[in-house]
PDB file of N, CA and C in Angstrom:
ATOM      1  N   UNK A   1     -26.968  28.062  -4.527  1.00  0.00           N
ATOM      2  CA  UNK A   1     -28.148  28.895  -4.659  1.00  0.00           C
ATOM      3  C   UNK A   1     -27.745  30.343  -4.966  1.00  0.00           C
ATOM      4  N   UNK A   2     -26.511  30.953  -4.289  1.00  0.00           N
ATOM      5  CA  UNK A   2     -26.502  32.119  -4.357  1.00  0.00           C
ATOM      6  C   UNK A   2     -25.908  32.213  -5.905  1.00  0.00           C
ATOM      7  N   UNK A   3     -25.103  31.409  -6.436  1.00  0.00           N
ATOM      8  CA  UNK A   3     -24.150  31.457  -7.648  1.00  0.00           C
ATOM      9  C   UNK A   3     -25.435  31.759  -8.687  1.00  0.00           C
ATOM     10  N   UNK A   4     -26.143  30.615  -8.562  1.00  0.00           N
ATOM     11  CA  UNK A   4     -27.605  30.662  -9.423  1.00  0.00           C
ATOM     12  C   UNK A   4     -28.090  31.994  -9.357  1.00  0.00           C
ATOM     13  N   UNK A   5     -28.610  32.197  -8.499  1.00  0.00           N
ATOM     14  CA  UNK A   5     -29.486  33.765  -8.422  1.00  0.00           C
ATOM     15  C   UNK A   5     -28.483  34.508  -8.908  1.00  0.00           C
ATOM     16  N   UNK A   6     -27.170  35.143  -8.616  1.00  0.00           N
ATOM     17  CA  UNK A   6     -26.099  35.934  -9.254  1.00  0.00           C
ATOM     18  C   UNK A   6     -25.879  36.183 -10.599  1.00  0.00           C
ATOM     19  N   UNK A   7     -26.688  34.723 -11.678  1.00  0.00           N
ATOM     20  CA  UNK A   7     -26.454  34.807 -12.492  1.00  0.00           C
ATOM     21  C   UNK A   7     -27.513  34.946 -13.498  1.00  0.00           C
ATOM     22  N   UNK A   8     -28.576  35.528 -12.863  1.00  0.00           N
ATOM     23  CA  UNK A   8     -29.627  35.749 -13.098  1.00  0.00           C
ATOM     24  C   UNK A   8     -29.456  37.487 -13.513  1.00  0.00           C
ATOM     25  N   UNK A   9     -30.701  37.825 -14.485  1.00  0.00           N
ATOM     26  CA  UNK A   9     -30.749  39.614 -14.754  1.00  0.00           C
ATOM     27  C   UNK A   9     -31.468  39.889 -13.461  1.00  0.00           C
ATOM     28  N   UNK A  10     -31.040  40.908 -13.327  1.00  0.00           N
ATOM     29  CA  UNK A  10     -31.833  42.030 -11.992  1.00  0.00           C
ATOM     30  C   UNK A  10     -33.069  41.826 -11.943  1.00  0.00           C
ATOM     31  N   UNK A  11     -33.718  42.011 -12.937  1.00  0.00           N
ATOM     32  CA  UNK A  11     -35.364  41.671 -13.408  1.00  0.00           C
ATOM     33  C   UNK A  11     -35.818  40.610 -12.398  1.00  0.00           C
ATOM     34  N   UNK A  12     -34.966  39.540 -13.030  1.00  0.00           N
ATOM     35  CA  UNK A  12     -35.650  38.136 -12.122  1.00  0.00           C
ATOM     36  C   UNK A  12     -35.352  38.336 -10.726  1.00  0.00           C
ATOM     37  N   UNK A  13     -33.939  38.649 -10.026  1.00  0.00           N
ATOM     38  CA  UNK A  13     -33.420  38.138  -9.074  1.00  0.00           C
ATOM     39  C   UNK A  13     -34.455  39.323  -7.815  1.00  0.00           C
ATOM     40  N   UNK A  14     -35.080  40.339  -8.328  1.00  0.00           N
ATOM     41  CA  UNK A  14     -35.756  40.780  -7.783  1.00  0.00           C
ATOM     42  C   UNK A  14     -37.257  40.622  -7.596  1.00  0.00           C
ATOM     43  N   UNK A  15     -37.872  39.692  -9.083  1.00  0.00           N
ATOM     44  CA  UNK A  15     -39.037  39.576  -8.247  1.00  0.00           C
ATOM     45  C   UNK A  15     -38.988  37.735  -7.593  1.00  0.00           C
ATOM     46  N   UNK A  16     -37.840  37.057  -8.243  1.00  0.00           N
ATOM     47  CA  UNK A  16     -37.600  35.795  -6.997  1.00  0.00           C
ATOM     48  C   UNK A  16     -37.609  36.484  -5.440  1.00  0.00           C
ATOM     49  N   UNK A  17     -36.812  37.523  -5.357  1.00  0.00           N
ATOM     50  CA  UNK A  17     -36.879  37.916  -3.557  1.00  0.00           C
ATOM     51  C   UNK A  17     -37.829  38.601  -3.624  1.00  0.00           C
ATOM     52  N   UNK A  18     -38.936  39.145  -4.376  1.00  0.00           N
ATOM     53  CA  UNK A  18     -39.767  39.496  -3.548  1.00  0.00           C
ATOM     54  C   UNK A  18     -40.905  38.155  -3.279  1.00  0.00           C
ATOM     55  N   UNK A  19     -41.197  37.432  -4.257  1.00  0.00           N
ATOM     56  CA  UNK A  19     -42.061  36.216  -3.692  1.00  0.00           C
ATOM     57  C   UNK A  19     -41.030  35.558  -2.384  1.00  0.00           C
ATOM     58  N   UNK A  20     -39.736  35.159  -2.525  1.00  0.00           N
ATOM     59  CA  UNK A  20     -39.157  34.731  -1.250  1.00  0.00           C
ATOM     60  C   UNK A  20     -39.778  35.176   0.085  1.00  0.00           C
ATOM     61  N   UNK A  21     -39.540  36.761  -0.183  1.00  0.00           N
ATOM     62  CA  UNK A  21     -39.744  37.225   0.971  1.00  0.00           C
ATOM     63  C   UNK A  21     -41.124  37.006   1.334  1.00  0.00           C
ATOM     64  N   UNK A  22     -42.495  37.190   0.493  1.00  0.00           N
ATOM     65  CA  UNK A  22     -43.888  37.025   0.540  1.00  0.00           C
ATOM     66  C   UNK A  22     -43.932  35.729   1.467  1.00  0.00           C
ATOM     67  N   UNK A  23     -43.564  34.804   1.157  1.00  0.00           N
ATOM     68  CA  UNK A  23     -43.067  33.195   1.670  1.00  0.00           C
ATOM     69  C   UNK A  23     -43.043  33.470   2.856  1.00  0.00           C
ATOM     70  N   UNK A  24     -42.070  34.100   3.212  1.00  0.00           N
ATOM     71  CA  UNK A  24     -41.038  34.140   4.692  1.00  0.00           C
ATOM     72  C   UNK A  24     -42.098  34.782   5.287  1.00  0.00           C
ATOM     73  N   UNK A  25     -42.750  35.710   5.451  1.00  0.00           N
ATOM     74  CA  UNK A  25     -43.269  36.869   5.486  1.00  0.00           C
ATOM     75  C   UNK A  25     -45.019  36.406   5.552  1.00  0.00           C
ATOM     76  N   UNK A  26     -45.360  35.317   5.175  1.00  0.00           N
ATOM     77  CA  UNK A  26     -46.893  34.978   4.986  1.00  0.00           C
ATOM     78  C   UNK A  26     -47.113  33.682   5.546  1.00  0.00           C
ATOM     79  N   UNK A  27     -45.992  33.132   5.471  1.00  0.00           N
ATOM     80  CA  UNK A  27     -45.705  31.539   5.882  1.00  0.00           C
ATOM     81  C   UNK A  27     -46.814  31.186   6.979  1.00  0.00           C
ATOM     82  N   UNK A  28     -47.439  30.208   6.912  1.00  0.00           N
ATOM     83  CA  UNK A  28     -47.701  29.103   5.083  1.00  0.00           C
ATOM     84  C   UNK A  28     -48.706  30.091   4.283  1.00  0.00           C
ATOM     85  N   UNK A  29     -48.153  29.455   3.016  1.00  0.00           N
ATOM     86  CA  UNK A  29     -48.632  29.687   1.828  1.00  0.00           C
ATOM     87  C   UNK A  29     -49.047  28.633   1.443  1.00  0.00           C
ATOM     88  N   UNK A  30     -50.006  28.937  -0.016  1.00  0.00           N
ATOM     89  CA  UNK A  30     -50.230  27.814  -0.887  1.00  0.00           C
ATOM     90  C   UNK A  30     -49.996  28.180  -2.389  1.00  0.00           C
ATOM     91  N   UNK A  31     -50.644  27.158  -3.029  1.00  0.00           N
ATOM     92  CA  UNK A  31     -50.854  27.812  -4.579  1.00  0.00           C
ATOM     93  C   UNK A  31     -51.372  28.695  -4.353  1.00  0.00           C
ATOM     94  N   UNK A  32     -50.818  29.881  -6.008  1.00  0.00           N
ATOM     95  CA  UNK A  32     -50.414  29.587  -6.906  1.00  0.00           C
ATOM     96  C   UNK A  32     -48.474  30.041  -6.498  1.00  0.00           C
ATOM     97  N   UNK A  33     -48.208  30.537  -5.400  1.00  0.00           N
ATOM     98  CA  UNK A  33     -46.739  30.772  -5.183  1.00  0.00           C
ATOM     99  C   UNK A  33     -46.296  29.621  -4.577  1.00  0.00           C
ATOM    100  N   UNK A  34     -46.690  28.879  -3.764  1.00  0.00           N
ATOM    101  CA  UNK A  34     -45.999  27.781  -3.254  1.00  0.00           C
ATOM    102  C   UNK A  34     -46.798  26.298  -3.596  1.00  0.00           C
ATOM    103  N   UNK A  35     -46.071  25.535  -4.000  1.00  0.00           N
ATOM    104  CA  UNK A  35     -46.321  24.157  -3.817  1.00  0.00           C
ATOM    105  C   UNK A  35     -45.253  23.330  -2.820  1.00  0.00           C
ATOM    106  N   UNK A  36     -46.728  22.090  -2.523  1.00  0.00           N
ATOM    107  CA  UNK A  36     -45.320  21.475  -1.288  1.00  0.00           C
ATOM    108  C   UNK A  36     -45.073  20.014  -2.824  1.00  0.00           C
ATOM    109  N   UNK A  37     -43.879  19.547  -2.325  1.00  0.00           N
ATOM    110  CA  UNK A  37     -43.449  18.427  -2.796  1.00  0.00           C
ATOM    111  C   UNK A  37     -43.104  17.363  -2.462  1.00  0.00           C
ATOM    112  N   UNK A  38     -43.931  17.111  -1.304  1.00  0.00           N
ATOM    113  CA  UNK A  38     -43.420  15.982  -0.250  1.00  0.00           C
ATOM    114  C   UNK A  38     -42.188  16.072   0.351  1.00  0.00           C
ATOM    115  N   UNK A  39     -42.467  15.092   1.647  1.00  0.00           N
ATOM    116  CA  UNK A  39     -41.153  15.233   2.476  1.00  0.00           C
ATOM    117  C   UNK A  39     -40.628  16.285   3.282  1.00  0.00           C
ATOM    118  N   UNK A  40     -41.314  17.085   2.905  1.00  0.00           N
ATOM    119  CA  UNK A  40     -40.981  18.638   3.861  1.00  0.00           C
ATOM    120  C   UNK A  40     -40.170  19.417   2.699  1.00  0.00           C
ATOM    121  N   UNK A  41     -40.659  19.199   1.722  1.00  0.00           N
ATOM    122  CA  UNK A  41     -39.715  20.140   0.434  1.00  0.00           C
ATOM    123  C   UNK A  41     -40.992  20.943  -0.241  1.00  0.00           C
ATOM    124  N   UNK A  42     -40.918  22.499  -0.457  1.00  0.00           N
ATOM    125  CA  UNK A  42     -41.682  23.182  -1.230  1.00  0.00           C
ATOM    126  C   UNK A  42     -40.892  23.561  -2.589  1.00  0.00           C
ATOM    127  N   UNK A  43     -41.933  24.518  -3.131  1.00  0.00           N
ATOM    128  CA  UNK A  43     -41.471  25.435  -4.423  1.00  0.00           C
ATOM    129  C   UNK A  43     -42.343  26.650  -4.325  1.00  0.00           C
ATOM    130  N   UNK A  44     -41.141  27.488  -4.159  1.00  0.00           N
ATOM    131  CA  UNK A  44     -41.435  28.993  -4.553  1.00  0.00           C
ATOM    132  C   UNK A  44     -41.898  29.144  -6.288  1.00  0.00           C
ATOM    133  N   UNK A  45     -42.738  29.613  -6.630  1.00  0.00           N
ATOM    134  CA  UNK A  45     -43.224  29.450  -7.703  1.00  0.00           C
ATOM    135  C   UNK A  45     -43.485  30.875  -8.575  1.00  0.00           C
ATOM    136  N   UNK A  46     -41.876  31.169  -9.340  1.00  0.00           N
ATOM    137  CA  UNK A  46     -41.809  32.613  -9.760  1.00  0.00           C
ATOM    138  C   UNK A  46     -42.177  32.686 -11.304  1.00  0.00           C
ATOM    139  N   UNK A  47     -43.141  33.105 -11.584  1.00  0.00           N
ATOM    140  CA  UNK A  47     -42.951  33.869 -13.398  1.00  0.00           C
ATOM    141  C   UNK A  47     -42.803  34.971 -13.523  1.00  0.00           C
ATOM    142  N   UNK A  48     -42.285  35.404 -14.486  1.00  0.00           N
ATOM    143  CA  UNK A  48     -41.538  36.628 -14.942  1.00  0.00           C
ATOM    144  C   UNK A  48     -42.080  36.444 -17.021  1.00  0.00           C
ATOM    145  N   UNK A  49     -43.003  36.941 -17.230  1.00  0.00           N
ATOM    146  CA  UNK A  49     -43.340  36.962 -18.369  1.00  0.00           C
ATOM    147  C   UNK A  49     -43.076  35.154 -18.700  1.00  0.00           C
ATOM    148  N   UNK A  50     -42.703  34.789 -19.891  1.00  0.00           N
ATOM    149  CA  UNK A  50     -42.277  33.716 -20.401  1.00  0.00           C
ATOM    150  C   UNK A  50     -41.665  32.622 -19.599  1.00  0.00           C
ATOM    151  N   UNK A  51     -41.072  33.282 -18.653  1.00  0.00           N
ATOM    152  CA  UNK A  51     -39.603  32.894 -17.863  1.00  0.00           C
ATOM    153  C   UNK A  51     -40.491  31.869 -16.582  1.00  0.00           C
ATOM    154  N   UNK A  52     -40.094  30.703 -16.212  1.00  0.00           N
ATOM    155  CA  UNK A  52     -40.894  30.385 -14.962  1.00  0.00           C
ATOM    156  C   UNK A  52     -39.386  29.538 -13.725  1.00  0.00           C
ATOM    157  N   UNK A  53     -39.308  30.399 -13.139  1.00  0.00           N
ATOM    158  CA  UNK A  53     -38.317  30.025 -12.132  1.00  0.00           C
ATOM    159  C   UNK A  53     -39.012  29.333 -10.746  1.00  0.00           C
ATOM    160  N   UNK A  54     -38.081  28.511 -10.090  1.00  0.00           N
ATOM    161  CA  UNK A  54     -38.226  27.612  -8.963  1.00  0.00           C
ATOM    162  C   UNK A  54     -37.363  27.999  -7.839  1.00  0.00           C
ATOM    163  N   UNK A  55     -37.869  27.894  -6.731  1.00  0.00           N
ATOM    164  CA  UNK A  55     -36.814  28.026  -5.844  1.00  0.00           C
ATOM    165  C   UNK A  55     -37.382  26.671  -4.529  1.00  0.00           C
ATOM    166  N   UNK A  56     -36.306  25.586  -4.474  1.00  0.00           N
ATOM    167  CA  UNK A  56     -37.146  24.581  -3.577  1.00  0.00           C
ATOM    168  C   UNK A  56     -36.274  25.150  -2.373  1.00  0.00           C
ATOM    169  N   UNK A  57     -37.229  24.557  -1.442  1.00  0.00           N
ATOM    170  CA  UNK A  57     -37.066  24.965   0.153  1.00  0.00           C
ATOM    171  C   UNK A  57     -37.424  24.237   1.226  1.00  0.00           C
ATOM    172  N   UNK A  58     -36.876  24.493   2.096  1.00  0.00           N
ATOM    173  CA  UNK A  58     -37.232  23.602   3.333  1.00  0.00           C
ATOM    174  C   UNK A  58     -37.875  24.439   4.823  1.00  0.00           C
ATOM    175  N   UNK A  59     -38.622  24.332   5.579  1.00  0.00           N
ATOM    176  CA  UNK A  59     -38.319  24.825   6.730  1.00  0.00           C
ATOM    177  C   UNK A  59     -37.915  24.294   7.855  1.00  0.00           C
ATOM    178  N   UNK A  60     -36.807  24.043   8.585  1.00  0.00           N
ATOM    179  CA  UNK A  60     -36.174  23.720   9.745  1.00  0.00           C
ATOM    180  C   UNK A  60     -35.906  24.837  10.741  1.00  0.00           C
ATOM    181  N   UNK A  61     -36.253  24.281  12.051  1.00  0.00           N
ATOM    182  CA  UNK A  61     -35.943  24.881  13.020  1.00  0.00           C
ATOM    183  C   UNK A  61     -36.584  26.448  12.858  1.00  0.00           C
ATOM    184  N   UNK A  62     -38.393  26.650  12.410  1.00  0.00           N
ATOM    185  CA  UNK A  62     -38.665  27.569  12.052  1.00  0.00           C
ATOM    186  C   UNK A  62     -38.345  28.776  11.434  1.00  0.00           C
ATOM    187  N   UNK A  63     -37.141  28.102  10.274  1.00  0.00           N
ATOM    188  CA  UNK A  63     -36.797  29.373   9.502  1.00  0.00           C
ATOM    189  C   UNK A  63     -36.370  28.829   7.850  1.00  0.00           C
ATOM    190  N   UNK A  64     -37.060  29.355   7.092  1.00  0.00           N
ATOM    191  CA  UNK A  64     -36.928  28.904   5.592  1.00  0.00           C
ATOM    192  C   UNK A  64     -35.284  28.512   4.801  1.00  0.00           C
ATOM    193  N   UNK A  65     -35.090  27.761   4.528  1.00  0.00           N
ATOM    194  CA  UNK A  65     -33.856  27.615   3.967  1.00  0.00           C
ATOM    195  C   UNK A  65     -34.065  27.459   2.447  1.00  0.00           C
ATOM    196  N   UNK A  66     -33.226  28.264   1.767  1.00  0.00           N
ATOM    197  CA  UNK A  66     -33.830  28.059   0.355  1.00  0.00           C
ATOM    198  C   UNK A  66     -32.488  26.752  -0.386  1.00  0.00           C
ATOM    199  N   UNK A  67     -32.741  26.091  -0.610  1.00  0.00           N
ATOM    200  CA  UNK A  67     -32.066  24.778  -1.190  1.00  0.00           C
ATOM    201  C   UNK A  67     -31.477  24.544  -2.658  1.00  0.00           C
ATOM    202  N   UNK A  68     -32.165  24.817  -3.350  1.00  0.00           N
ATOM    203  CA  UNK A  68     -31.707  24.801  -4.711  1.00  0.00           C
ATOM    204  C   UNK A  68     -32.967  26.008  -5.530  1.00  0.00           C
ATOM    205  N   UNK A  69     -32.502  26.630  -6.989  1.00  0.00           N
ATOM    206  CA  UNK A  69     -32.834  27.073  -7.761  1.00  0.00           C
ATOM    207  C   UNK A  69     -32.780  26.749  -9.238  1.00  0.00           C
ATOM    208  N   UNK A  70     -33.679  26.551  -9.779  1.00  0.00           N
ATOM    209  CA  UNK A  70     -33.433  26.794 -11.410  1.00  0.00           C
ATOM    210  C   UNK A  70     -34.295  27.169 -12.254  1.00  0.00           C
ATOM    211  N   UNK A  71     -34.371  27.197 -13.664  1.00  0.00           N
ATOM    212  CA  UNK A  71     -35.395  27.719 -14.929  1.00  0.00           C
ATOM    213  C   UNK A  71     -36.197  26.762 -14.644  1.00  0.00           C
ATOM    214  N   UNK A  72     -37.150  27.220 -14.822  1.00  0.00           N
ATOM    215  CA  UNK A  72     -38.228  25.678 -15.250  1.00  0.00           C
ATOM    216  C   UNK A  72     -38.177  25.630 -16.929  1.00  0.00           C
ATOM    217  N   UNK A  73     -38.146  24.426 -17.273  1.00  0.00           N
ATOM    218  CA  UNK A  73     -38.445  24.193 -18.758  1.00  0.00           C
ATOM    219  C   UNK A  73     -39.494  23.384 -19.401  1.00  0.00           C
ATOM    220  N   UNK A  74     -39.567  22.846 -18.489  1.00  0.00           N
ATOM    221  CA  UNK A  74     -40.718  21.829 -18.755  1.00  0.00           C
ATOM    222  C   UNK A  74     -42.092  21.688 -17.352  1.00  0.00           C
ATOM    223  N   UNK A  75     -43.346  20.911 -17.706  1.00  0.00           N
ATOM    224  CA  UNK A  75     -44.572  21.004 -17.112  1.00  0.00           C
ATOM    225  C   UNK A  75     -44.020  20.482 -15.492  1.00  0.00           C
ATOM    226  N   UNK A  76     -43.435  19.427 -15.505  1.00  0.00           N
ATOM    227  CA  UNK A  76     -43.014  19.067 -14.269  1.00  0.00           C
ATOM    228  C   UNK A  76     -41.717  19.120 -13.768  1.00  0.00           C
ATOM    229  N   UNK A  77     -41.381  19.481 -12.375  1.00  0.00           N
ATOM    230  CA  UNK A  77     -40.729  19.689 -11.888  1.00  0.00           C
ATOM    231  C   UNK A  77     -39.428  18.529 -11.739  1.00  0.00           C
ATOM    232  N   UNK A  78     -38.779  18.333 -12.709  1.00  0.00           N
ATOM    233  CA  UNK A  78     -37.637  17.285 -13.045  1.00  0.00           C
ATOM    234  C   UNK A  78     -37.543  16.479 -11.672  1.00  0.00           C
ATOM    235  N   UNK A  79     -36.838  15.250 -11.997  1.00  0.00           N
ATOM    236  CA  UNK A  79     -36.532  14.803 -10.687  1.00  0.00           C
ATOM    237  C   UNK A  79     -35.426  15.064 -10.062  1.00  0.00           C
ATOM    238  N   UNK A  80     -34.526  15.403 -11.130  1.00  0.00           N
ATOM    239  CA  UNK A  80     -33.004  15.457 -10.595  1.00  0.00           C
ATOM    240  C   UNK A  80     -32.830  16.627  -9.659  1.00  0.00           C
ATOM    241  N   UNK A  81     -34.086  17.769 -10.308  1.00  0.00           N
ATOM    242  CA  UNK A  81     -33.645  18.737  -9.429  1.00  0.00           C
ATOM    243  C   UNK A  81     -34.557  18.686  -7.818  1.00  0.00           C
ATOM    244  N   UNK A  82     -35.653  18.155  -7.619  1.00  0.00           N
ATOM    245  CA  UNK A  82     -35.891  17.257  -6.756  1.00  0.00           C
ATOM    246  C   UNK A  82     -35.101  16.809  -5.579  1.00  0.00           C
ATOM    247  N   UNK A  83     -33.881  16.000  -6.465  1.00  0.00           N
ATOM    248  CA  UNK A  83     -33.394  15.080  -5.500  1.00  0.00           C
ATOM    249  C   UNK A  83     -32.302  15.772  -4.973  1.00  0.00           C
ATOM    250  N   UNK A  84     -31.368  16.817  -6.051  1.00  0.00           N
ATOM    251  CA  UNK A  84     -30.417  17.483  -5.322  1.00  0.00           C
ATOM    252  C   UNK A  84     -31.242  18.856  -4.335  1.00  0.00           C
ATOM    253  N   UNK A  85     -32.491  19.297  -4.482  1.00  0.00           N
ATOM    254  CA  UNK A  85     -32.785  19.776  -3.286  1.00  0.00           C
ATOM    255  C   UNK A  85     -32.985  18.902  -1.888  1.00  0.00           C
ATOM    256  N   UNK A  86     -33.091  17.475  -2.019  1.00  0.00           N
ATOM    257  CA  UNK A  86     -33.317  16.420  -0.674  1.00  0.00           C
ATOM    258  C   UNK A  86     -32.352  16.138  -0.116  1.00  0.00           C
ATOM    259  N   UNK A  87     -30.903  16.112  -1.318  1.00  0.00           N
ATOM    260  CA  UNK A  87     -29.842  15.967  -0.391  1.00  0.00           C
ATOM    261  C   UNK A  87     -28.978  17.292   0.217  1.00  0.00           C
ATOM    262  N   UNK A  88     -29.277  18.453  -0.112  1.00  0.00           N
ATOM    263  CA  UNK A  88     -29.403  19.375   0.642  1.00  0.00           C
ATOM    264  C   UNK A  88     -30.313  19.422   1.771  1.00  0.00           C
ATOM    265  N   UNK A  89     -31.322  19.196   1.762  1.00  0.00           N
ATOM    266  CA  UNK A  89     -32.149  19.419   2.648  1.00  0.00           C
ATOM    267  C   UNK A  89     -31.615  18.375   4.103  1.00  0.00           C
ATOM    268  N   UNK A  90     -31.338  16.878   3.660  1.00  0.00           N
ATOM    269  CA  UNK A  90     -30.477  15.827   4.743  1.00  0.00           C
ATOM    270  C   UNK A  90     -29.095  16.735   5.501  1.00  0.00           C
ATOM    271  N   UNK A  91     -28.384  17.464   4.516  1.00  0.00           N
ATOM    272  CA  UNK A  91     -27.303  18.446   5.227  1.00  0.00           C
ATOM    273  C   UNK A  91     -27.460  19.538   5.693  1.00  0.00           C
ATOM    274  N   UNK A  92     -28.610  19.674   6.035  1.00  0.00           N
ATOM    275  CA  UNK A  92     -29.303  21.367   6.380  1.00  0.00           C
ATOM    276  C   UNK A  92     -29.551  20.631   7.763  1.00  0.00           C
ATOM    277  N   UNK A  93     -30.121  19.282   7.773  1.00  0.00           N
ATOM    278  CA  UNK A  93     -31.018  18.995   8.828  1.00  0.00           C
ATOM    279  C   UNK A  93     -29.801  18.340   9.845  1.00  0.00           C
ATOM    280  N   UNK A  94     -29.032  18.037   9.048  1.00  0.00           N
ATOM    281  CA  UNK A  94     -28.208  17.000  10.134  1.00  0.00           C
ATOM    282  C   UNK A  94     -27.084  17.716  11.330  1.00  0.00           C
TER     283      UNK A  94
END
């Protein structure tokens, strides 16, 4: 997660933490910044002009863990990236 965000322009990586923080900070949320995705997995839900970034998440032990990040490119939220946020989320929890 952190490599991802690092490699992001300033632009983004600042308004991803500021919705993060909105998250952390408002918790719960709903649309249009958060969607849940079953299972106890959300999405931070960032645009930046053109640009539409994801950040999936979990909350355990009452405190947000952010799990995976990427571009969005398409209408739905891929599965692959899905699934490598679940198996993060199994090693967060265990």
């Amino acid at each position: 997660m952190r490599e991802w965000l690092a490699g992001l322009d300033k632009k983004s990586r600042v308004k991803i933490g500021s919705d993060m923080k909105d998250v952390q900070d408002r918790w719960p949320v709903s649309k249009p910044l958060v969607d849940g995705l079953g299972g106890g997995l959300y999405e931070v839900r960032t645009s930046l002009g053109k640009l539409e970034y994801r950040v999936l998440f979990c909350i355990t032990s009452g405190c947000l863990v952010a799990l995976h990040g990427f571009a969005k490119k398409s209408q739905a939220t891929p599965r692959s990236e899905i699934d490598l946020a679940l198996k993060r989320k199994k090693q967060v929890e265990s």
